[in-house]
Protein backbone atom coordinates (compact mmCIF):
# COMPACT_ATOMS: atom_id res chain seq x y z
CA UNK A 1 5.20 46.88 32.38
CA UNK A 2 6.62 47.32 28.83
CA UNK A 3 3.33 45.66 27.43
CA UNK A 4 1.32 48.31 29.44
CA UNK A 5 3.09 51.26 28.41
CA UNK A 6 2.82 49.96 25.00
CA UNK A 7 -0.92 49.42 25.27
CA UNK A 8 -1.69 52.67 26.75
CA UNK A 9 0.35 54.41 24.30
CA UNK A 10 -2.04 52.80 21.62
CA UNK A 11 -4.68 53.98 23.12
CA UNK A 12 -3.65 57.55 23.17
CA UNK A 13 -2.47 57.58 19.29
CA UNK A 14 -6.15 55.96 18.73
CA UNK A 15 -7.78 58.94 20.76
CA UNK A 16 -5.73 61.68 19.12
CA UNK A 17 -6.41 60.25 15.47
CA UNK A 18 -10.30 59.81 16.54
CA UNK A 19 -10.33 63.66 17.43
CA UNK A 20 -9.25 64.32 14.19
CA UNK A 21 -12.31 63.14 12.55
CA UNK A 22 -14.36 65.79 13.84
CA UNK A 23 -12.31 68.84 13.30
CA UNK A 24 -8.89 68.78 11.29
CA UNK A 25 -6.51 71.31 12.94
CA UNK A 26 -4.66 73.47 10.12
CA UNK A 27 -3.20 76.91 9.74
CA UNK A 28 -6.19 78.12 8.92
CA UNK A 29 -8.12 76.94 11.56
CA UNK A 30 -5.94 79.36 14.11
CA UNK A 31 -7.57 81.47 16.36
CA UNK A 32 -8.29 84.70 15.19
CA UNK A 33 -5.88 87.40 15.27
CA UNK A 34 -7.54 90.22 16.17
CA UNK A 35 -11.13 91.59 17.64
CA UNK A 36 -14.07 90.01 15.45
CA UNK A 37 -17.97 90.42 16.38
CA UNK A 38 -17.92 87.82 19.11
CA UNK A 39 -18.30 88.98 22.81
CA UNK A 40 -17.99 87.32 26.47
CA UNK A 41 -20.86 89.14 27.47
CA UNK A 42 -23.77 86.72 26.93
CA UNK A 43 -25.96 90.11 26.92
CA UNK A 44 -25.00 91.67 24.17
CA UNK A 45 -26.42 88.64 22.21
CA UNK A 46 -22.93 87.45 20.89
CA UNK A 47 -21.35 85.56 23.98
CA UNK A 48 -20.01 82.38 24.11
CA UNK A 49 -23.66 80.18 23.44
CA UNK A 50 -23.89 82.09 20.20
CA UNK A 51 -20.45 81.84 18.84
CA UNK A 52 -21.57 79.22 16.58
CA UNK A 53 -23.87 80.99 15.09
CA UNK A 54 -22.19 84.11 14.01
CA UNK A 55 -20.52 83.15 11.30
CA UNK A 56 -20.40 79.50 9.30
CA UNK A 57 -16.95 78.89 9.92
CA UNK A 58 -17.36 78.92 13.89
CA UNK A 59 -20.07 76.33 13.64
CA UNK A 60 -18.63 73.68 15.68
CA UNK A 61 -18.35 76.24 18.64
CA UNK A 62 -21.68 75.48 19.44
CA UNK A 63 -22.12 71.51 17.67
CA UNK A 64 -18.72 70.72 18.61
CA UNK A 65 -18.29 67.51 21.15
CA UNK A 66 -14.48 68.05 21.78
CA UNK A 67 -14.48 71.71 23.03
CA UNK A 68 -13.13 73.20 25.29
CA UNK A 69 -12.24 74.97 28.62
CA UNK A 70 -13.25 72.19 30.71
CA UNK A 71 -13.77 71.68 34.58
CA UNK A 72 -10.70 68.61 35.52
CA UNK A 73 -12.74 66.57 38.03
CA UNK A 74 -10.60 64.75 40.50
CA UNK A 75 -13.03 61.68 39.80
CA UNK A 76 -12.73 62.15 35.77
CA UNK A 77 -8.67 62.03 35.86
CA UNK A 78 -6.81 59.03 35.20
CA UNK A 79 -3.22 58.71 36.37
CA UNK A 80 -1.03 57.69 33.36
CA UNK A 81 2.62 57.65 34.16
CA UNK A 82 3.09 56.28 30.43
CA UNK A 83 2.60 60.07 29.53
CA UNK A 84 6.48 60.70 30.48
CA UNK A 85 8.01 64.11 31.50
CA UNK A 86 7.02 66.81 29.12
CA UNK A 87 9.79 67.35 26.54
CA UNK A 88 9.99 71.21 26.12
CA UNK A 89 13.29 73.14 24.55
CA UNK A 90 12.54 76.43 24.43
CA UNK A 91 15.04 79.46 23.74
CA UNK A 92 14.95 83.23 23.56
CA UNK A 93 14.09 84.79 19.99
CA UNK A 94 12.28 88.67 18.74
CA UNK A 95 9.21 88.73 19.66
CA UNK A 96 6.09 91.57 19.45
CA UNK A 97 3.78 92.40 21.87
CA UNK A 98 0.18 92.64 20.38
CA UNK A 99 -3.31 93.78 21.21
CA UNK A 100 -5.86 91.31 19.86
CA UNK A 101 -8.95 93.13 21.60
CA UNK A 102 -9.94 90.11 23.23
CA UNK A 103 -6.51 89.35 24.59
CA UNK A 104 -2.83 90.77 24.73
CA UNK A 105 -0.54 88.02 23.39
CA UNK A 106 3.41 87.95 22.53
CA UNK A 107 3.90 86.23 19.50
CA UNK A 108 7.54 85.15 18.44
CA UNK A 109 9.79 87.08 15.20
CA UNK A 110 12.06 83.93 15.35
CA UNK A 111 12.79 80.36 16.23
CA UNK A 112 11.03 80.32 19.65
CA UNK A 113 11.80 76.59 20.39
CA UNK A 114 9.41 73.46 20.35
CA UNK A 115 7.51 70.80 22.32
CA UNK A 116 7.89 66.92 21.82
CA UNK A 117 4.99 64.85 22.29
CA UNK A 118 4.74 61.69 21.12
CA UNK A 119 7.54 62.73 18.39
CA UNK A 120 5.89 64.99 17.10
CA UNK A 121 7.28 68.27 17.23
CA UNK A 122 5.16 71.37 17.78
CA UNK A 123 6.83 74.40 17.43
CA UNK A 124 5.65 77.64 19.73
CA UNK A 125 4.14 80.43 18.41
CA UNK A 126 2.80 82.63 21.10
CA UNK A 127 1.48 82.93 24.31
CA UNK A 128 -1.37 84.90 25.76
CA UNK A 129 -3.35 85.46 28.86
CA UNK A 130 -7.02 85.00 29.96
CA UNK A 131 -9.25 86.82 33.46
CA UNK A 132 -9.81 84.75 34.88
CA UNK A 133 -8.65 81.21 34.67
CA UNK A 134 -10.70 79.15 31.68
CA UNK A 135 -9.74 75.82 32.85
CA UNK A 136 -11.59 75.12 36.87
CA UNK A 137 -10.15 72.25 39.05
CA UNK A 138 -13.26 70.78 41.05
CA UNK A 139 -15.83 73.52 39.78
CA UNK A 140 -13.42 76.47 41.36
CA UNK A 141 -11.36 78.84 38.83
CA UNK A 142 -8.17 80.79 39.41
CA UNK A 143 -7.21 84.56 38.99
CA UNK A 144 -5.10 84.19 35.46
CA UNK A 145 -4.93 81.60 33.00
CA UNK A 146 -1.67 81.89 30.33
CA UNK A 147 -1.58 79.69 27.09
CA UNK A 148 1.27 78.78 25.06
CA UNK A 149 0.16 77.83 21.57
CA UNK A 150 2.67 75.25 19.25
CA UNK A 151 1.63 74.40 15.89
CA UNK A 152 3.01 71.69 14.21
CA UNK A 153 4.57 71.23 10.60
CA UNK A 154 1.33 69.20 9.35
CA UNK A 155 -0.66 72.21 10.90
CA UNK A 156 -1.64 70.45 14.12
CA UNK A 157 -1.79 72.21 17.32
CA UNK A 158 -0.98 71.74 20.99
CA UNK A 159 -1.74 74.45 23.73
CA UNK A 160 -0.12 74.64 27.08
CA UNK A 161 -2.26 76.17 30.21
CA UNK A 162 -0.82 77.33 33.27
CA UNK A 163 -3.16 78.78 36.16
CA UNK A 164 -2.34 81.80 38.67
CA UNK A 165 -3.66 82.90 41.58
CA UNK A 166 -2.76 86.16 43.48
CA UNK A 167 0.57 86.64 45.33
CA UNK A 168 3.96 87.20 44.25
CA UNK A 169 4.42 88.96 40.48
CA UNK A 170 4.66 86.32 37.54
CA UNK A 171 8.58 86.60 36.71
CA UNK A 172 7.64 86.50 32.93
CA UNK A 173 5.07 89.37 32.80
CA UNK A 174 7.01 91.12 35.27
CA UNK A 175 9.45 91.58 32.33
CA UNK A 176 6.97 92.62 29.61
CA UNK A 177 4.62 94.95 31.90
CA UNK A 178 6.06 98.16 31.02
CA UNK A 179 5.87 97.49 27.46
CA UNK A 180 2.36 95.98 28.19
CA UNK A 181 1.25 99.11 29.93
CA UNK A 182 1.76 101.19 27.19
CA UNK A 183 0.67 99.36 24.13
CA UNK A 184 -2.69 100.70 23.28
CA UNK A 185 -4.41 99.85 20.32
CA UNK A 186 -1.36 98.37 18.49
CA UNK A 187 1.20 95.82 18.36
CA UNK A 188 4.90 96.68 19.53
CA UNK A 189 8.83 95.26 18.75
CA UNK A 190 9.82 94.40 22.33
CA UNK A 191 13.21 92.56 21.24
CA UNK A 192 14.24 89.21 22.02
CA UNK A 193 11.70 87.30 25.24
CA UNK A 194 12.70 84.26 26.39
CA UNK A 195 9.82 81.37 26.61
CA UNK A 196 12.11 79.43 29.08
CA UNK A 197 11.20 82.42 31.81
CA UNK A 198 7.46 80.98 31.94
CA UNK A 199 7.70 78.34 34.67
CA UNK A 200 5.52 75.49 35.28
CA UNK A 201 6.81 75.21 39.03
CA UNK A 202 5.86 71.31 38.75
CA UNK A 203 6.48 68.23 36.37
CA UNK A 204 2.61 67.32 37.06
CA UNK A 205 0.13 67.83 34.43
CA UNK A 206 -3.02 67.08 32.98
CA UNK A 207 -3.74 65.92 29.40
CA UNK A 208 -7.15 65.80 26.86
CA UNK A 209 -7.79 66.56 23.28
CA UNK A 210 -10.18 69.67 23.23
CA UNK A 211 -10.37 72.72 21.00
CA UNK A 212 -9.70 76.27 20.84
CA UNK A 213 -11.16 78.41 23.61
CA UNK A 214 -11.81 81.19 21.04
CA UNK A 215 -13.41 80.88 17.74
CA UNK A 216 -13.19 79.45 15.39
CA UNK A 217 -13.06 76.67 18.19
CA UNK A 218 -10.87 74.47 16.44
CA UNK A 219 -11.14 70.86 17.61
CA UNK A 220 -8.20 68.28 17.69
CA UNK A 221 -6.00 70.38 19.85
CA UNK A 222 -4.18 69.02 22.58
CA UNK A 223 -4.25 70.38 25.53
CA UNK A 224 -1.32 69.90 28.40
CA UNK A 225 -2.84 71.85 32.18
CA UNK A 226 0.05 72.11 34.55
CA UNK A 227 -0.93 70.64 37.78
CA UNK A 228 1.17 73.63 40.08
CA UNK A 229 -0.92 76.89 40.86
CA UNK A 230 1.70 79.74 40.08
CA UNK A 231 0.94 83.03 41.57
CA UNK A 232 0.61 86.42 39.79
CA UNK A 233 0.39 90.02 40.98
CA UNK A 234 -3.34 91.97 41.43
CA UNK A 235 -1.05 94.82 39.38
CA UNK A 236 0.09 92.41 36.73
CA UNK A 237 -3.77 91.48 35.98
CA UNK A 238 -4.78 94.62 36.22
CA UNK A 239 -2.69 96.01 33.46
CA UNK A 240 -3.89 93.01 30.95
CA UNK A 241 -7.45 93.70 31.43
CA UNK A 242 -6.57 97.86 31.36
CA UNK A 243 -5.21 96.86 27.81
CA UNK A 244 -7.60 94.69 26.37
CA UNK A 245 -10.67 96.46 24.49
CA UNK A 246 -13.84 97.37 26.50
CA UNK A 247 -15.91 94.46 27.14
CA UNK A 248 -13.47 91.93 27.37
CA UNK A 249 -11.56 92.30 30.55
CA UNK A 250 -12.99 89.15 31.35
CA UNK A 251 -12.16 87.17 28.59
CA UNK A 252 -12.86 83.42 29.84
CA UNK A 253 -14.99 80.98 27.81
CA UNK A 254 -17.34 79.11 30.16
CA UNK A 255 -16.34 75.30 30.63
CA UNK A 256 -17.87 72.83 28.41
CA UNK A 257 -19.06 69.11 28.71
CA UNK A 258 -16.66 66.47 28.82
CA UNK A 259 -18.42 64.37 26.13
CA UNK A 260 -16.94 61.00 27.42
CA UNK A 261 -13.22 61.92 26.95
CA UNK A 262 -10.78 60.75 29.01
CA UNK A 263 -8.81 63.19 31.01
CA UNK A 264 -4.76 61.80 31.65
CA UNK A 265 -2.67 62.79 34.46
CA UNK A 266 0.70 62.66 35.06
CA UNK A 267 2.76 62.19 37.99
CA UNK A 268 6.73 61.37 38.07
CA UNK A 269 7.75 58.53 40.58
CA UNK A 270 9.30 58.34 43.19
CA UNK A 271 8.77 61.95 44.95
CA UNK A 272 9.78 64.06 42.30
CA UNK A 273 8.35 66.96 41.57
């Protein structure tokens, strides 16, 4: 069993360095930060097939092989229990509420906390929502997807997804709705938010390297889906598309091709959640 682990663990560090030699993920490679002539609409002649072409620095939106969302195919996934329990410590520190155009995000003052994977350490940055889900499982899509973006200290990045369909409010949002409702065009000091309040209901997940689901598509990243569906008021999305500028209240890139690359999945023994 040892050997196994050991084998499939090589195998991962050879897949993540591989990624790399498409797309290098640094700082400067982020997504952008606020709204830039690129559109979801495929209409107005800048939507998501013509990202690549808008400007020379989103290129590899439309060359890249690594990109994503992505559709997670029960008969693509590969259970890897070598994968482990995700190692998240994260804490309560300032944050700001901001209005990207294409997005509302919170992005953190302070020390926010970190991830762990594969000893690395990726420390968060922000989090923002997309309407509806980008990621599908089997072809079908959810209400709400939320990311949680971590950059590392070498300027690597790993995003977290969670999907939500209607029900009961989203605990986290619940607490930021008020200030989300009246944000407008600007950003706004909402004090100290704690990351720890977004659950993933689940130690099941999903793992590939992909990209940025905005440009400048940045490729390299890895991505962690959270297996659980959590559930999220019709009020709650509502108010995030209200805020967002006109055009983007749906604000979900289309899923891409796989591209041969493995898709992991893990699943703790033994019952547990």
């Amino acid at each position: 069993m040892k050997c196994y682990k050991k084998f499939i663990f090589i195998i991962l560090a050879s897949l993540i360095l591989s990624s790399h030699l498409y797309n290098l993920v640094n700082a400067d490679d982020s997504e952008v930060d606020d709204e830039t002539p690129f559109s979801y609409k495929e209409e107005t002649g800048k939507g998501p097939s013509e990202w690549g072409k808008i400007s020379p620095h989103w290129r590899v939106c439309g060359i890249g092989k690594l990109q994503s969302p992505i559709d997670l195919l029960n008969q693509r996934v590969q259970v890897l229990p070598a994968l482990g329990k995700l190692k998240r410590d994260y804490k309560p520190a300032l944050a700001v509420v901001k209005n990207r155009g294409h997005d509302i995000c919170v992005w953190w003052r302070g020390d926010a906390g970190k991830m762990n994977i594969n000893g690395t350490i990726y420390k968060l940055l922000q989090c923002h929502w997309h309407t509806p889900s980008e990621h599908t499982f089997n072809g079908s899509s959810y209400e709400m997807e939320l990311h949680l973006v971590h950059l590392s200290s070498d300027g690597k990045l790993a995003v977290t997804g969670i999907v939500y369909e209607y029900g009961r409010p989203d605990p986290f949002l619940s607490k930021l709705l008020h200030h989300i409702k009246s944000l407008g065009k600007e950003e706004k000091e909402v004090g100290i938010v704690n990351p720890g309040d977004i659950k993933f209901g689940s130690r099941k997940y999903y793992r590939y390297i992909g990209s940025l689901t905005v440009p400048p598509c940045t490729e390299g990243v890895i991505w962690t889906i959270g297996k659980k569906v959590r559930t999220v008021s019709r009020e709650q999305v509502r108010a995030l598309k209200e805020e967002v500028h006109d055009g983007y209240e749906k604000n979900a890139r289309p899923t891409n091709e796989l591209n041969g690359r493995p898709i992991w999945f893990y699943s703790p023994f033994h019952g547990e959640n």
